[in-house]
C-alpha atoms as a PDB file:
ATOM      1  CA  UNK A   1     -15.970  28.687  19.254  1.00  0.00           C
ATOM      2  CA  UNK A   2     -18.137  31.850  20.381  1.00  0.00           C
ATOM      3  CA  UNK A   3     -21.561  32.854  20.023  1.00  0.00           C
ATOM      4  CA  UNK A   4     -22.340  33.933  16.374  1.00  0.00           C
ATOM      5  CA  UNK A   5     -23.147  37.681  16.739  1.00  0.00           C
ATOM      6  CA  UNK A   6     -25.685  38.661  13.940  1.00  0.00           C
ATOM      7  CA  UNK A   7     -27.726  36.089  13.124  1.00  0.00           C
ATOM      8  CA  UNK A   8     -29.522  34.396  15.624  1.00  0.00           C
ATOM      9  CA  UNK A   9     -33.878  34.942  15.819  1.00  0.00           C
ATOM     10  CA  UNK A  10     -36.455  33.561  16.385  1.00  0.00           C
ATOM     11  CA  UNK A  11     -40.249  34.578  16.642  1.00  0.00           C
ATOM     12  CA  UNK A  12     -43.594  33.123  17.396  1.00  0.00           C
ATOM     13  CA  UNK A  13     -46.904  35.099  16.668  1.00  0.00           C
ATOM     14  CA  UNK A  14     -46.089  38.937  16.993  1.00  0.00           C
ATOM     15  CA  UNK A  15     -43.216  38.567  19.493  1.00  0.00           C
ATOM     16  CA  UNK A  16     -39.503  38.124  17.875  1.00  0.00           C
ATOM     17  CA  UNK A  17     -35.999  37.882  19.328  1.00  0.00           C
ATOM     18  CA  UNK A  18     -33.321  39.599  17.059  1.00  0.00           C
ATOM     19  CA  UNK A  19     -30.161  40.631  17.100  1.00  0.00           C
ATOM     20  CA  UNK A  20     -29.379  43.900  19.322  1.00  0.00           C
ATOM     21  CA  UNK A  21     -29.185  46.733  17.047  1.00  0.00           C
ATOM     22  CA  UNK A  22     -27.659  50.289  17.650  1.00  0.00           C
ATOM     23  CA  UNK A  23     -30.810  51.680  17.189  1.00  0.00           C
ATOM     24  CA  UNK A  24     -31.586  49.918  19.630  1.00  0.00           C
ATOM     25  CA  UNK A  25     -29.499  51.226  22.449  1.00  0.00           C
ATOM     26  CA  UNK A  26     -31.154  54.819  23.307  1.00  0.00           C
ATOM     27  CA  UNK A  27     -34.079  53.154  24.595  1.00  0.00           C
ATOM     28  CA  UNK A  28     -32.073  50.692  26.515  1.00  0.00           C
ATOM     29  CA  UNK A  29     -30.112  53.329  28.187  1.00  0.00           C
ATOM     30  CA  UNK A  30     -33.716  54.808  29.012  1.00  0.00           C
ATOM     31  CA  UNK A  31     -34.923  52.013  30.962  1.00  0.00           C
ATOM     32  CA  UNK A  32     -31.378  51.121  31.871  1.00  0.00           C
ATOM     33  CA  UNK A  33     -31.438  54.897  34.017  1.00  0.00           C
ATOM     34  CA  UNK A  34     -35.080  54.050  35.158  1.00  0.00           C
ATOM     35  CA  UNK A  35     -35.163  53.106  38.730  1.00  0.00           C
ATOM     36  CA  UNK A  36     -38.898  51.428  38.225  1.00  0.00           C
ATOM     37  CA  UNK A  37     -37.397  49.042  35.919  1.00  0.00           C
ATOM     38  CA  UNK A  38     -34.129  48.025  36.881  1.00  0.00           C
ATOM     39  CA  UNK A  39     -34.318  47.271  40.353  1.00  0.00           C
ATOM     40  CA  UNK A  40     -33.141  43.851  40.180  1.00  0.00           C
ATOM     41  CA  UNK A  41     -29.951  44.433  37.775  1.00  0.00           C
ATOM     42  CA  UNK A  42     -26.514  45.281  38.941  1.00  0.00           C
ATOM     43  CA  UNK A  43     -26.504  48.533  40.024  1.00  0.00           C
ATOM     44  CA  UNK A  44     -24.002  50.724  37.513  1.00  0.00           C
ATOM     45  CA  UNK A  45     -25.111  53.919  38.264  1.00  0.00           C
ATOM     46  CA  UNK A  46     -26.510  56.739  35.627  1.00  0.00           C
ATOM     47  CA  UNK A  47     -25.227  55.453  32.115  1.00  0.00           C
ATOM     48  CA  UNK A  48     -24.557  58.418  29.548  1.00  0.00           C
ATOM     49  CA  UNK A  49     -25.180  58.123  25.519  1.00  0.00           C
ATOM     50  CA  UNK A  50     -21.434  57.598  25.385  1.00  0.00           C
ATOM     51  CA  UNK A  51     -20.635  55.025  27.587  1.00  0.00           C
ATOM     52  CA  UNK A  52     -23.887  53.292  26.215  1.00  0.00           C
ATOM     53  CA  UNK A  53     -21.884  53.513  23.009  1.00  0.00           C
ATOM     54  CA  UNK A  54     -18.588  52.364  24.262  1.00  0.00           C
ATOM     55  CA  UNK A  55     -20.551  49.480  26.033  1.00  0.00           C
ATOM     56  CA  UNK A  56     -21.707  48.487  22.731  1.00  0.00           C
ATOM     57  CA  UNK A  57     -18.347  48.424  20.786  1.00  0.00           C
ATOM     58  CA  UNK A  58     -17.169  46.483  23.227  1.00  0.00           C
ATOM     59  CA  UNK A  59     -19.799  43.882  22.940  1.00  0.00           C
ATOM     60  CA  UNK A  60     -19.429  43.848  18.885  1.00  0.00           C
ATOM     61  CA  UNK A  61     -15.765  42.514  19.542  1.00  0.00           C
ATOM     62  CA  UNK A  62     -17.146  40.097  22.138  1.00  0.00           C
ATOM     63  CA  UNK A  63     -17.211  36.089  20.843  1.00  0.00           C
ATOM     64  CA  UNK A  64     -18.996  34.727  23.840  1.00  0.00           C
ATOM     65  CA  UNK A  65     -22.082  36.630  23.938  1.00  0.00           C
ATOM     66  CA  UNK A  66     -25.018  37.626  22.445  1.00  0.00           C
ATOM     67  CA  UNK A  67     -27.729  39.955  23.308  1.00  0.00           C
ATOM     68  CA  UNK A  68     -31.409  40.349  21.609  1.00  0.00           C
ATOM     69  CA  UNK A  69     -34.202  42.709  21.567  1.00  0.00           C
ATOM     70  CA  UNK A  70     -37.466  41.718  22.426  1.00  0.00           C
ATOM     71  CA  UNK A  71     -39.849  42.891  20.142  1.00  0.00           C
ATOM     72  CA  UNK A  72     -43.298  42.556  19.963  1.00  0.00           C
ATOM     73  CA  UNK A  73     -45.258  44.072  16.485  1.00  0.00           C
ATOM     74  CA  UNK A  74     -42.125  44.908  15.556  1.00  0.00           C
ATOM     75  CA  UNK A  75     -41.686  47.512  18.430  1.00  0.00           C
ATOM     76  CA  UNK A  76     -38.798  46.891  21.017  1.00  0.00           C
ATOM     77  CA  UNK A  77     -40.116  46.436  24.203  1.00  0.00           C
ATOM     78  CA  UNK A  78     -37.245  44.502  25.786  1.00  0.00           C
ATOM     79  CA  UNK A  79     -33.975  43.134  25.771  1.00  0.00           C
ATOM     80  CA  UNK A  80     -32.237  39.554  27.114  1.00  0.00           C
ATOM     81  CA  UNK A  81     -28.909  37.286  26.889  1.00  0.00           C
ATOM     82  CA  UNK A  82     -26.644  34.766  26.368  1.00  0.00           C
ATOM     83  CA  UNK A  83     -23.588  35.754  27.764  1.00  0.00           C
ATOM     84  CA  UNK A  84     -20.404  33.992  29.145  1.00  0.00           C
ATOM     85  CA  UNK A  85     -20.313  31.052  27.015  1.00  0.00           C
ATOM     86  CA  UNK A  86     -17.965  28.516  28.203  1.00  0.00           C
ATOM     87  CA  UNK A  87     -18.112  24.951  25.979  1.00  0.00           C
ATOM     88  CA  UNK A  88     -21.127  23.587  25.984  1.00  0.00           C
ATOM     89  CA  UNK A  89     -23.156  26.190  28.754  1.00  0.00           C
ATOM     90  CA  UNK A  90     -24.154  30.000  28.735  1.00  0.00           C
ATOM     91  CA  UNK A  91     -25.285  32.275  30.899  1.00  0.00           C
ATOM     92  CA  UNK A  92     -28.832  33.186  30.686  1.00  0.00           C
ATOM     93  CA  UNK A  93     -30.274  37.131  31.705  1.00  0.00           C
ATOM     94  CA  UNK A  94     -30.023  40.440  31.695  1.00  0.00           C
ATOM     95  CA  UNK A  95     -33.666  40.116  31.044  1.00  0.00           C
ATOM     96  CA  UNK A  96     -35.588  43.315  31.144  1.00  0.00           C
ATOM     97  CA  UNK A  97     -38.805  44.439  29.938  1.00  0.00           C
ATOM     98  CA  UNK A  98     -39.055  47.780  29.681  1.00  0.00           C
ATOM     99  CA  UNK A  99     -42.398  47.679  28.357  1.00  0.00           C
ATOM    100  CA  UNK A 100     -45.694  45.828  28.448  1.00  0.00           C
ATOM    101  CA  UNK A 101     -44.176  43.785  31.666  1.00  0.00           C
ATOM    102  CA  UNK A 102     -46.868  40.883  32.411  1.00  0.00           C
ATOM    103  CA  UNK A 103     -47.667  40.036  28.342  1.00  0.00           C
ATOM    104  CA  UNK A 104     -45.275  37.306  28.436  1.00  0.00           C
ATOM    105  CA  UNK A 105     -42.797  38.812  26.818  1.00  0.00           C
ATOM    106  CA  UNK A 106     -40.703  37.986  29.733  1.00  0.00           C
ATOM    107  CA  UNK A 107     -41.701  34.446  29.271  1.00  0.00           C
ATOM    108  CA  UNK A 108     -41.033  34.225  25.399  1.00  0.00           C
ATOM    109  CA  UNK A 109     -37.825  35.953  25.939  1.00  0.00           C
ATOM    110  CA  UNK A 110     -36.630  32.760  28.186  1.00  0.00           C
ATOM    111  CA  UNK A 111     -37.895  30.604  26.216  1.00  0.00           C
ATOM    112  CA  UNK A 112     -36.519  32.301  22.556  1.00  0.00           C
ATOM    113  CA  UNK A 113     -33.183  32.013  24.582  1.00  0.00           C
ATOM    114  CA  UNK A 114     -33.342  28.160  25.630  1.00  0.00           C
ATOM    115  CA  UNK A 115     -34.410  27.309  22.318  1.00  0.00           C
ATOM    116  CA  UNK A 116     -31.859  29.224  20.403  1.00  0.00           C
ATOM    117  CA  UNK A 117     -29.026  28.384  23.213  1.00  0.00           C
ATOM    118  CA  UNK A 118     -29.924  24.287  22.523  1.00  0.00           C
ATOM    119  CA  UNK A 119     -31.098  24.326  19.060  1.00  0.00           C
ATOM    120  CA  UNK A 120     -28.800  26.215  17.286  1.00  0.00           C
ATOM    121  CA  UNK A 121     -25.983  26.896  19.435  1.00  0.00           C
ATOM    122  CA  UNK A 122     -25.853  23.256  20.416  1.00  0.00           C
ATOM    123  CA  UNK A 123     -25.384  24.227  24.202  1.00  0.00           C
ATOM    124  CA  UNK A 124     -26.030  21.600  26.593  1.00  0.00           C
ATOM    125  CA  UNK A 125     -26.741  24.109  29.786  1.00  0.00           C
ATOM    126  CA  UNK A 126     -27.860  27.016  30.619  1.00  0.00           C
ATOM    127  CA  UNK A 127     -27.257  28.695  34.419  1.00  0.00           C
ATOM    128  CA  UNK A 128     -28.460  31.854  35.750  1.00  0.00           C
ATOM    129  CA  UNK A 129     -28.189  34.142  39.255  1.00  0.00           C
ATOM    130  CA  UNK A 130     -31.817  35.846  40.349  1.00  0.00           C
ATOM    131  CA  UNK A 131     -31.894  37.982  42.931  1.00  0.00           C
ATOM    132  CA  UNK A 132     -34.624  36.636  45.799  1.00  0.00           C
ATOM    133  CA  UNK A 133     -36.589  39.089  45.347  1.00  0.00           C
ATOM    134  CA  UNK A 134     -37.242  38.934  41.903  1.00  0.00           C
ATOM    135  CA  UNK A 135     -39.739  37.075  42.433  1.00  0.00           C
ATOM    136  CA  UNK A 136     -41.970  37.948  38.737  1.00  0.00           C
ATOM    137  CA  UNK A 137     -38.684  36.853  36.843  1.00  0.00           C
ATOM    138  CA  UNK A 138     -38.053  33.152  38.916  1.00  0.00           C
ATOM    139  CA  UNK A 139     -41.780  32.142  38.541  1.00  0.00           C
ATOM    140  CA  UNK A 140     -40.745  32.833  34.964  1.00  0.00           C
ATOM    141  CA  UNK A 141     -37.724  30.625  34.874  1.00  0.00           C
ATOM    142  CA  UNK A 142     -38.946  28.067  37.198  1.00  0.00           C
ATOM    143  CA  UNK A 143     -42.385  27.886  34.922  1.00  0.00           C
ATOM    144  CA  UNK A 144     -40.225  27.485  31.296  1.00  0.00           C
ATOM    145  CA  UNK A 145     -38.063  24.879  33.389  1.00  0.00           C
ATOM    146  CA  UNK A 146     -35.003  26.340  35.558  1.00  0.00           C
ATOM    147  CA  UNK A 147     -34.159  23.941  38.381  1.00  0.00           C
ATOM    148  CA  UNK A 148     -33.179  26.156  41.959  1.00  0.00           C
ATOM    149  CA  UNK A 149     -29.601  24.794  42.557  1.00  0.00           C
ATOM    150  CA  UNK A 150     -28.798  27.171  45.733  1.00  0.00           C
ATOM    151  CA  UNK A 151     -29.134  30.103  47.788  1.00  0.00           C
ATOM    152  CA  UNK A 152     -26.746  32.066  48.540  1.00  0.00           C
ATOM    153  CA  UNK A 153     -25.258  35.938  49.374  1.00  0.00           C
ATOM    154  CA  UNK A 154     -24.261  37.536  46.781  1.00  0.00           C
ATOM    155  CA  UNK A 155     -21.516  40.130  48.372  1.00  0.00           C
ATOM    156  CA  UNK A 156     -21.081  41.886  45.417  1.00  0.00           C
ATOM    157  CA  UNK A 157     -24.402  43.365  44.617  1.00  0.00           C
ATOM    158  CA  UNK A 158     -25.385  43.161  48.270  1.00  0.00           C
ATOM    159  CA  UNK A 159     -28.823  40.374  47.673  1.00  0.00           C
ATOM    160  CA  UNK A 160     -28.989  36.964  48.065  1.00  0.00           C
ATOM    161  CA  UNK A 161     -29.534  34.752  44.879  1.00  0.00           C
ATOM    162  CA  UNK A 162     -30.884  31.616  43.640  1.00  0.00           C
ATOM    163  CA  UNK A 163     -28.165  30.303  41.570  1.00  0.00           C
ATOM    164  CA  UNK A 164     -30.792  28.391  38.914  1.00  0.00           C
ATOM    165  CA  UNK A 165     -29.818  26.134  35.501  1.00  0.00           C
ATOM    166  CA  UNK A 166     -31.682  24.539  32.755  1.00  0.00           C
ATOM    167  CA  UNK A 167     -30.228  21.460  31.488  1.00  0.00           C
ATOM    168  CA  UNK A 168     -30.962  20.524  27.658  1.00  0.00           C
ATOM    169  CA  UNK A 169     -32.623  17.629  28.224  1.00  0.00           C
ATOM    170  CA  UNK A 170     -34.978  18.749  30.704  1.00  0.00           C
ATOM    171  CA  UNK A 171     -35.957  21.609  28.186  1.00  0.00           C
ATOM    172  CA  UNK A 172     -36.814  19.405  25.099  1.00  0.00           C
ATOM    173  CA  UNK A 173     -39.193  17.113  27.369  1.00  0.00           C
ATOM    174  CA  UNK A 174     -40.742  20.050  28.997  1.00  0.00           C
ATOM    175  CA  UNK A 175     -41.106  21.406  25.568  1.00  0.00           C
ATOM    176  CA  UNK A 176     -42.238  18.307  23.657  1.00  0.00           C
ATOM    177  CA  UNK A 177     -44.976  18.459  26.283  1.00  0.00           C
ATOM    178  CA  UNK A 178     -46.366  22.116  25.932  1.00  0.00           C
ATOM    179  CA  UNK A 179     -46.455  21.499  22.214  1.00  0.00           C
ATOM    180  CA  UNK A 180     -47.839  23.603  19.490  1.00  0.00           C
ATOM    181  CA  UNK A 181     -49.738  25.469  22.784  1.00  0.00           C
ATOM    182  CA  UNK A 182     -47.164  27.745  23.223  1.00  0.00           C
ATOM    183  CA  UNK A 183     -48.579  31.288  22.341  1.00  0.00           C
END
């Protein structure tokens, strides 16, 4: 069974994950096109309002992924996702902040996703790819509890990687330990 599409959020103070929206999808394409913050995504070129659209479409027909906005006041600021399900694991990314980067939204974000992927979605793993050099987003992952698994070359996209995962397990004790200080 696939990700359910329209339903999934969660929020904690004045930051929210929610559903992606087509409202939503001019001001991805914005920071999408914008050099300064996408150097760590797949390179895809200059993306038009109409292949942003077809994009789209083709993700509401999609049953094994789900992408949110990452809001803060009510304002989107970023976007992230749980993509490629398979069983019992996901992929996690496609993290970007287009705004406010270092407010830990970034860190909310990853942690809005574990909890959604093992709480409600009943996933048992979650796996990502970082690029080395990203470093901002792996002290990120490695802080809300992403174990390195590898490093490797990525010939593709032309990096190397850290191929990273979070098991469920070690997210509920890391999580039972931080507690009602998570802010």
């Amino acid at each position: 069974m696939g990700i359910v599409l329209h339903n999934l959020r969660i929020a904690q103070g004045d930051k929210e994950l929610r559903p992606l929206m087509r409202g939503d999808l001019e001001q991805l394409r914005v920071w999408r096109n914008d050099q300064s913050k996408n150097e760590f995504i797949r390179p895809v070129g200059t993306i038009t309002s109409e292949q942003q659209e077809r994009w789209f479409e083709s993700y509401c027909r999609r049953d094994d992924e789900v992408i949110f906005g990452v809001l803060r006041d009510g304002v989107l600021k970023g976007s992230v996702s749980l993509y490629n399900q398979d069983g019992r694991r996901a992929e996690f990314g496609r993290l970007m902040i287009g705004e406010d980067r270092g407010s830990g939204l970034g860190s909310f974000a990853t942690w809005g996703c574990a909890q959604i992927a093992f709480s409600i979605l009943n996933l048992d793993e979650l796996h990502a790819c970082v690029t080395v050099e990203n470093t901002s987003a792996l002290r990120i992952y490695v802080r809300e509890g992403f174990l390195i698994e590898e490093r490797r070359h990525n010939c593709e996209i032309g990096f190397d990687e850290f191929v990273i995962r979070l098991p469920r397990h070690r997210f509920e004790l890391l999580a039972a330990g931080k507690g009602a200080d998570r802010s």
